[in-house]
Structures are given as structure tokens and as C-alpha cells.
Protein backbone atom coordinates (compact mmCIF):
# COMPACT_ATOMS: atom_id res chain seq x y z
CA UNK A 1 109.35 113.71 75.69
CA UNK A 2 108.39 117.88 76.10
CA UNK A 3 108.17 117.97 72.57
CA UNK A 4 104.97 115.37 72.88
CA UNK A 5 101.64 117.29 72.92
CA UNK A 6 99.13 116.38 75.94
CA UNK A 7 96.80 115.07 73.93
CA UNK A 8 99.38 112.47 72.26
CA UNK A 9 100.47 112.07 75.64
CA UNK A 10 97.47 111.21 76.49
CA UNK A 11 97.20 108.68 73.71
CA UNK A 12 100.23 106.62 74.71
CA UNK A 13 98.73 106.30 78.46
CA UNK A 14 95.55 105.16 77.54
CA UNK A 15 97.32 102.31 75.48
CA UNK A 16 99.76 101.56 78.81
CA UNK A 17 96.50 101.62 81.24
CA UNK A 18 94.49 99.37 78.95
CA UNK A 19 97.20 96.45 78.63
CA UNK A 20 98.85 97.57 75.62
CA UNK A 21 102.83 96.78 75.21
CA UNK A 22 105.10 99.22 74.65
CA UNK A 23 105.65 97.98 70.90
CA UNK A 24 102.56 98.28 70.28
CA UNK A 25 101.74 101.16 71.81
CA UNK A 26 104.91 102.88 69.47
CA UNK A 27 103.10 101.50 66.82
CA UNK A 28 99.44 102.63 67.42
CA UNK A 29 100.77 106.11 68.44
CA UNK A 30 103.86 106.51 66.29
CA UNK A 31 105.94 107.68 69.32
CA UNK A 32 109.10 106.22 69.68
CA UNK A 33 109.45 103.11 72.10
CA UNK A 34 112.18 105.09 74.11
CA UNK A 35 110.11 108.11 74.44
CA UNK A 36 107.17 105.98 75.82
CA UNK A 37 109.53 104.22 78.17
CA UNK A 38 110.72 107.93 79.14
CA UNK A 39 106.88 109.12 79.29
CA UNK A 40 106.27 106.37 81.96
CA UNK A 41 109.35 106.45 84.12
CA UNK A 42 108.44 109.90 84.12
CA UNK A 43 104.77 109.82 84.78
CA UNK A 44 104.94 106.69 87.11
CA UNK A 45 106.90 108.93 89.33
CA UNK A 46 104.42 111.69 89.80
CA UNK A 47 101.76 109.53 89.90
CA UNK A 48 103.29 107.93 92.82
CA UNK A 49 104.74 111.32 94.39
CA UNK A 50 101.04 112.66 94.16
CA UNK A 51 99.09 109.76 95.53
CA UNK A 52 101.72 109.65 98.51
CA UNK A 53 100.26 113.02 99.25
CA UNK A 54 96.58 112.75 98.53
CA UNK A 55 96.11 108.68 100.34
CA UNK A 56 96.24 109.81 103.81
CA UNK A 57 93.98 110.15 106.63
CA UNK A 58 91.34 107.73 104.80
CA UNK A 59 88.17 106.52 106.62
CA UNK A 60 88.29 102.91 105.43
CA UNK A 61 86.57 100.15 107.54
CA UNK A 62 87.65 96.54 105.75
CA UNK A 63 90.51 96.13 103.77
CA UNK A 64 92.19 93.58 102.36
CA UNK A 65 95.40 92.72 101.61
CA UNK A 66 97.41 90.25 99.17
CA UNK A 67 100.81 89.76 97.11
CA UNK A 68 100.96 89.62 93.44
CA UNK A 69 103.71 87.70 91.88
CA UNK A 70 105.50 88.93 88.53
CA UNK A 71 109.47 88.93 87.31
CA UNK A 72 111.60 91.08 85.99
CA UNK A 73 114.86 91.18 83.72
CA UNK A 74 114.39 86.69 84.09
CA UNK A 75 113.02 83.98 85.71
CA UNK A 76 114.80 83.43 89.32
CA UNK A 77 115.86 80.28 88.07
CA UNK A 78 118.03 81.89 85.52
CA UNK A 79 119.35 85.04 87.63
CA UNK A 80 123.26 84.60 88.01
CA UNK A 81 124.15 83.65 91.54
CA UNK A 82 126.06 87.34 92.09
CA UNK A 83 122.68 88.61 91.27
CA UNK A 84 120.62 86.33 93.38
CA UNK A 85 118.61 88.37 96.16
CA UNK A 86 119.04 91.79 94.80
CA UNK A 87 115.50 93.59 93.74
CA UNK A 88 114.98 93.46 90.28
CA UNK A 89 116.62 90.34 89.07
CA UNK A 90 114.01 87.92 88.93
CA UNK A 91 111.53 87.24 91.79
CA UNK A 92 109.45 90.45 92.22
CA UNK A 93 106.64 90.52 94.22
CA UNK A 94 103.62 93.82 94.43
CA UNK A 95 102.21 94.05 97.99
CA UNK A 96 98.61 95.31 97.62
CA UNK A 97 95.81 96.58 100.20
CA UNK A 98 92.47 97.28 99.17
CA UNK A 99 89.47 99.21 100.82
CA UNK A 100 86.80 96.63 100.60
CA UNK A 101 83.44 98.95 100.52
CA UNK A 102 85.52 101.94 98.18
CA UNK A 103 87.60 99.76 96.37
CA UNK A 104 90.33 102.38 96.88
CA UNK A 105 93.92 101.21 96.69
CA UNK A 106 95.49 102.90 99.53
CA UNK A 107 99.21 101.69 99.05
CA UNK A 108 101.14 99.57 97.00
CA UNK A 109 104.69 98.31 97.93
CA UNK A 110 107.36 96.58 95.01
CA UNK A 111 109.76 94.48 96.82
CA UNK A 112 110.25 90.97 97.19
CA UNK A 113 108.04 88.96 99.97
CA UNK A 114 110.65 88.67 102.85
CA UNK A 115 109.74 89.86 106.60
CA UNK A 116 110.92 93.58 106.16
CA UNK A 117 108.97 94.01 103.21
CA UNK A 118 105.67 93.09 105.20
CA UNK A 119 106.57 95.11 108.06
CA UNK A 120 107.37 98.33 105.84
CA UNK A 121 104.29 97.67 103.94
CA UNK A 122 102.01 97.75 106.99
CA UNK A 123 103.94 100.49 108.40
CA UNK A 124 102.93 102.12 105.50
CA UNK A 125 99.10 101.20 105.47
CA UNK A 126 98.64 102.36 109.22
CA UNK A 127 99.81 105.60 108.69
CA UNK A 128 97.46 106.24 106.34
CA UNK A 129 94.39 105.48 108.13
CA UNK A 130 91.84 107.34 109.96
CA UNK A 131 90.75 104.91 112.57
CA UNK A 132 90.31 101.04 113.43
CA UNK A 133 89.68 98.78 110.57
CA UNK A 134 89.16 94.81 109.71
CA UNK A 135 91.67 93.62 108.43
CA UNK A 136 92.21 90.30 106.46
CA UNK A 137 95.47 88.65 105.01
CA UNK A 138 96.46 85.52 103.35
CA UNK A 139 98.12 82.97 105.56
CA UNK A 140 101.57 83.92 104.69
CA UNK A 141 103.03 84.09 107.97
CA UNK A 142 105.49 87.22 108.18
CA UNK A 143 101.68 89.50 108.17
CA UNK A 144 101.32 88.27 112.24
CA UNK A 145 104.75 90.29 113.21
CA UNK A 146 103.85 93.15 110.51
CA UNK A 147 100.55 93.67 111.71
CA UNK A 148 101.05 93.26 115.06
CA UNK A 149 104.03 96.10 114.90
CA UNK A 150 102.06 98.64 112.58
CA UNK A 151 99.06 98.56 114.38
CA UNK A 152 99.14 97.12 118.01
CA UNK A 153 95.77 95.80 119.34
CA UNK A 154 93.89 99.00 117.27
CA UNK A 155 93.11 96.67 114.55
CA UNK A 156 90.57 93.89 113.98
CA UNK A 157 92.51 91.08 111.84
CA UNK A 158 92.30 87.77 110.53
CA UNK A 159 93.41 85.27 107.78
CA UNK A 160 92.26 83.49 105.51
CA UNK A 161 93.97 80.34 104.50
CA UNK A 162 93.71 78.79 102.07
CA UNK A 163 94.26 75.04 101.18
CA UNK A 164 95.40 74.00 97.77
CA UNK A 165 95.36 70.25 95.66
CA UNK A 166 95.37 68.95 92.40
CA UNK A 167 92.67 69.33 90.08
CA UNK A 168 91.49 65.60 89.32
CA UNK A 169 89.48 66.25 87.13
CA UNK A 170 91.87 68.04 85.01
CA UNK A 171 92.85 66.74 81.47
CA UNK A 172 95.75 69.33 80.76
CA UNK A 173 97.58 70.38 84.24
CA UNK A 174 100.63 71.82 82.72
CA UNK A 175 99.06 75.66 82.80
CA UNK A 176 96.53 75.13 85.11
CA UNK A 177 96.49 76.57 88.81
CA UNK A 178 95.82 74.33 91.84
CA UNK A 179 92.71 73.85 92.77
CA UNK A 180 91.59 75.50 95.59
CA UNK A 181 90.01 73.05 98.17
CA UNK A 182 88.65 74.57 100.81
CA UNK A 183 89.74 77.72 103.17
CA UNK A 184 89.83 78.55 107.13
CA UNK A 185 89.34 81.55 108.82
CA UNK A 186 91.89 82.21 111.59
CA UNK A 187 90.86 85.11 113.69
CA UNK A 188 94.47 86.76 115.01
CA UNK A 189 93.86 89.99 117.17
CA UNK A 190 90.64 92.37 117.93
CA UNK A 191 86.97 91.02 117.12
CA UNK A 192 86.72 90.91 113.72
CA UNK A 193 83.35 90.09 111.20
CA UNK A 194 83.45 86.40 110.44
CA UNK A 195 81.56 87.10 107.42
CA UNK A 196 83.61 89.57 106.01
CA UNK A 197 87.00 88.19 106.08
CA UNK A 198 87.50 87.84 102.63
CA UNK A 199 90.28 88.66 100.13
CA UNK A 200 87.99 88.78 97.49
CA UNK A 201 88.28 91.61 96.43
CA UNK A 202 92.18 92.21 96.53
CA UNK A 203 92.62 88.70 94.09
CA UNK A 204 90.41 90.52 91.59
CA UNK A 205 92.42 93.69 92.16
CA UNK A 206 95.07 91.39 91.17
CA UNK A 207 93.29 90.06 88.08
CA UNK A 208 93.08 93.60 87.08
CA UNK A 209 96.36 94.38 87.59
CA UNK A 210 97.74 91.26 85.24
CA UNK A 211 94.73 92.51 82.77
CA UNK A 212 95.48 96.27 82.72
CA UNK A 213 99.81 95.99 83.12
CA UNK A 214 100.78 93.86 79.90
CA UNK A 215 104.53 93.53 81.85
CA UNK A 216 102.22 91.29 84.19
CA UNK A 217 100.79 88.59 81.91
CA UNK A 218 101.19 85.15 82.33
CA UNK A 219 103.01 82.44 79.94
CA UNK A 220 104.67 85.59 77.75
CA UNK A 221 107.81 87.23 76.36
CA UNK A 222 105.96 90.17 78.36
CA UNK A 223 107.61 91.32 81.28
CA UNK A 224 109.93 94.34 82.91
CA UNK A 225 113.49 94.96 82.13
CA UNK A 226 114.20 97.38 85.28
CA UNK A 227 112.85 97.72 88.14
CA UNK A 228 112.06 101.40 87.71
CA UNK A 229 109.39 100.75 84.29
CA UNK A 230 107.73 98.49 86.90
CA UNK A 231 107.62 100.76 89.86
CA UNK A 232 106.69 103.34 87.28
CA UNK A 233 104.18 100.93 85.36
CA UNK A 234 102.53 100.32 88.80
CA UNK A 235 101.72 103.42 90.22
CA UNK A 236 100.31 104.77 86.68
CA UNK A 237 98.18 102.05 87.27
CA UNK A 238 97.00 102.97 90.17
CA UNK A 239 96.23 106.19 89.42
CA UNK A 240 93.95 105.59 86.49
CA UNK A 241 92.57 102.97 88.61
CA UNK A 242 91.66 105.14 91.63
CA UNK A 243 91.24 108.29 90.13
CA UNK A 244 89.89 107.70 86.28
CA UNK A 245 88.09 104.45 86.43
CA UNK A 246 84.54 103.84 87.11
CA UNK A 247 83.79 101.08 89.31
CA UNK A 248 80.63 98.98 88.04
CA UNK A 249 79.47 98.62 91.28
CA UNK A 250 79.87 101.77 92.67
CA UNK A 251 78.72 103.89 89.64
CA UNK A 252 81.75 106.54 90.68
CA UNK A 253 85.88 106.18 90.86
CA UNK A 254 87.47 104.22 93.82
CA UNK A 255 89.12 107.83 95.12
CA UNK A 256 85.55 109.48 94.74
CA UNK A 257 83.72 107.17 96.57
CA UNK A 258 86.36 107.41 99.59
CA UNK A 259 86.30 111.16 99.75
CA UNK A 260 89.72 111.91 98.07
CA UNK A 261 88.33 113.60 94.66
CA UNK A 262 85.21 114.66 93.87
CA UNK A 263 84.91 114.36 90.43
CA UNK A 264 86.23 111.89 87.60
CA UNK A 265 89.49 112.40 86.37
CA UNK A 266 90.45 112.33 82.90
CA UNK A 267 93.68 111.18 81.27
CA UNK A 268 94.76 114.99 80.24
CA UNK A 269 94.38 115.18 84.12
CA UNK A 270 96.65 112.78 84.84
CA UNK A 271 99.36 113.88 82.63
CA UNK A 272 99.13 117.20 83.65
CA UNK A 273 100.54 115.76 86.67
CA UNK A 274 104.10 116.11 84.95
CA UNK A 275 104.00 119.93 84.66
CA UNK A 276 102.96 120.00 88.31
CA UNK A 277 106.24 117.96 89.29
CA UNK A 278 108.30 120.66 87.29
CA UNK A 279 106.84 123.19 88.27
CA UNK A 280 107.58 122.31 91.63
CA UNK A 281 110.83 121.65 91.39
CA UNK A 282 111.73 124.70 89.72
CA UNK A 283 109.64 126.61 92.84
């Protein structure tokens, strides 16, 4: 991989960030799959190391927050029952939060959708947040405890539940999702907007995420073999999406509008990242 040039570095990450497989990534670059896989491992690690740092003490005022469902190495219906319950056989699940008015991703958590995992992942949003927020959830019930323990009564939070049916009107069910038939608003702790609880914005986070992460499309051979190329996959992500993406609605990147950056980032930037790991770790 340190024999790869930034700027063809540069050219296998814009592949990765735009949906691209590794295969054919190799082949639209001409680097070698394992040096790709290296380049992200890599990467995805300072990308995640440097927006640990950098996402802190953020002035958000609504965010929402939502699980997106993927697998890796198999389906859980095929993992081998030694294997059953251990991260990164099978079930996988990517706990999101997302700044409603910035469209910043604060913080991101790979695990699978158990109790801990919430509380760990709220743990984590609270800490990195300036002051009292709304904040909305699906209905999934372990986020009551989470919240309740990451943020006390300094919080304004509701869910929104959603109730799910059979499409009548459907002709071909066998890849369709359930129709969505209606949703209630359950107001948990604090006084929060009625209006604005919404995940909205988190489920198209989501849509982006399965869009711009080929490992995370639907009804495909595509998927991740270890849980580290996810992790890694993920936070790369995440930091072309905050940092190097311009936000239609916004006109500017997710990180610029919240105050973390004040100008657009460019891939080169991002890869440069690596040197500034090494260089740290040789200081």
C-alpha cells in the first residue's frame, strides 16, 4: 500500500465512497483487490481515530437516531451454532444518530442490537454534545433504559412507532417491504416538539448508507467478510459524508454547517489522513 501514489489512492476511495465493489474497483483502478482491502482497513481506521477527536462538544438541537441492518461472513440462519452470538458472524447491526438541522453524523456504533449496545451507543452520543437536545428514536424498546442512563432528565425525547401490514395491493410480495400503516408519537421524558419528532432524516441516512457502501446492498452476493472491512468501510463513509459531501439542501458539508470544518474537504484530504496516523505514531 506505501508504494500507491495519493492521487491513485485517491482513485480507489472515490470508487469505495460511491458504491463501487472492491472487484470492481481493482478493475477500474488496476490496484490489486488485497491492496484495496489493505487501503481501507487502513484508512477506515484513521478516519474513525480522527472523527473521534474532531465530533465533540457539538451544538446540535434535534437528532435522530435509528439501526441499520446488514450481515456479514452469512446469513444468521446459516452461522454454525459455536458461532452463534459472536460479532461478525451473521446478524450485524450499524447504530446511527443524526443532527437533524446539520445533517452531521455525530457517532456511529457496529454491534449487534442487544441492550448494551444501546446503552454504549448513547453513552457515546451524550458525551459528545454541547447542551440539551430533542431527541427521537424508533420504538425499539432497549432506547428507554439507554437514554434514560446517558442523559438523565437533560434531554427532550420521544418515539416514533411505527405500525407495519401487508401491502394489499401488492402483486409481487416476495421483495417487497411491509407497508407502513400508520405511526404514533410517544413522548418519553422532557417536553419535546410534537412536530419534529421525526426519523426522517436518519432512514434516508440509511438509504445513503446502502447506496454509497456496496457491502450494504440488498438481495446480493455483496456483503462483508470481517468485521474489520465493515468497521473500516463505515467510518470512511462517514467521513466523506461529513466532511467531503455537499448536502443539497444545505449548499455546504454536514461538518461545515455544524462548525467542525470550515471548508470542503477533498479526497487527497482524506487520505492524507494516513500519513498523519504514522506520523503520530512514530512521534
Amino acid at each position: 500500500m506505501n508504494k500507491l501514489s495519493t492521487a491513485k489512492r485517491a482513485a480507489v476511495v472515490r470508487c469505495l465512497v460511491e458504491g463501487v465493489s472492491m472487484r470492481a474497483t481493482a478493475r477500474m483502478t488496476g490496484v490489486a483487490r488485497q491492496t484495496i482491502n489493505d487501503l481501507l482497513v487502513d484508512l477506515g481506521r484513521a478516519c474513525d481515530t480522527y472523527q473521534d477527536r474532531v465530533l465533540r462538544n457539538l451544538k446540535c438541537r434535534r437528532i435522530e437516531c435509528d439501526e441499520i441492518w446488514s450481515f456479514i461472513r452469512m446469513k444468521e440462519k446459516n452461522v454454525p451454532a459455536p458461532m452463534r452470538g459472536t460479532l461478525g458472524f451473521g446478524d450485524v447491526w450499524c447504530w446511527t444518530a443524526i443532527d437533524a438541522d446539520t445533517k452531521l453524523v455525530p457517532t456511529w456504533s457496529v454491534a449487534d442490537r442487544s441492550a448494551p449496545a444501546a446503552h454504549a451507543f448513547m453513552r457515546d452520543l451524550a458525551s459528545r454534545l454541547s447542551g440539551r437536545v430533542q431527541l427521537t428514536t424508533d420504538g425499539l424498546k432497549h432506547y428507554l433504559v439507554a437514554v434514560d442512563l446517558a442523559f438523565g432528565t437533560d434531554v427532550d425525547f420521544a418515539q416514533l412507532v411505527k405500525q407495519y401490514g401487508p401491502d394489499a395491493n401488492a402483486e409481487q410480495v416476495r421483495y417487497s417491504p411491509a407497508r407502513c400503516l400508520g405511526a404514533a408519537k410517544h413522548v418519553v421524558c422532557g417536553d419535546p416538539h410534537l412536530a419534529l419528532i421525526s426519523t426522517s432524516y436518519v432512514e434516508r441516512a440509511n438509504l445513503t448508507m446502502r447506496m454509497g457502501m456496496r457491502r450494504f446492498t440488498r438481495l446480493t452476493n455483496a456483503h462483508s467478510k470481517k468485521l474489520e472491512n465493515h468497521q473500516a468501510a463505515i467510518a470512511l463513509h462517514f467521513m466523506h459524508y461529513n466532511f467531503a459531501r455537499i448536502n443539497q439542501a444545505l449548499r455546504v458539508t454536514p461538518a461545515m454547517a455544524a462548525g467542525v470544518t470550515d471548508h470542503l474537504w477533498e479526497v487527497e484530504e482524506i487520505v492524507g489522513l494516513l500519513d498523519e496516523e504514522s506520523e503520530s505514531k512514530a512521534a
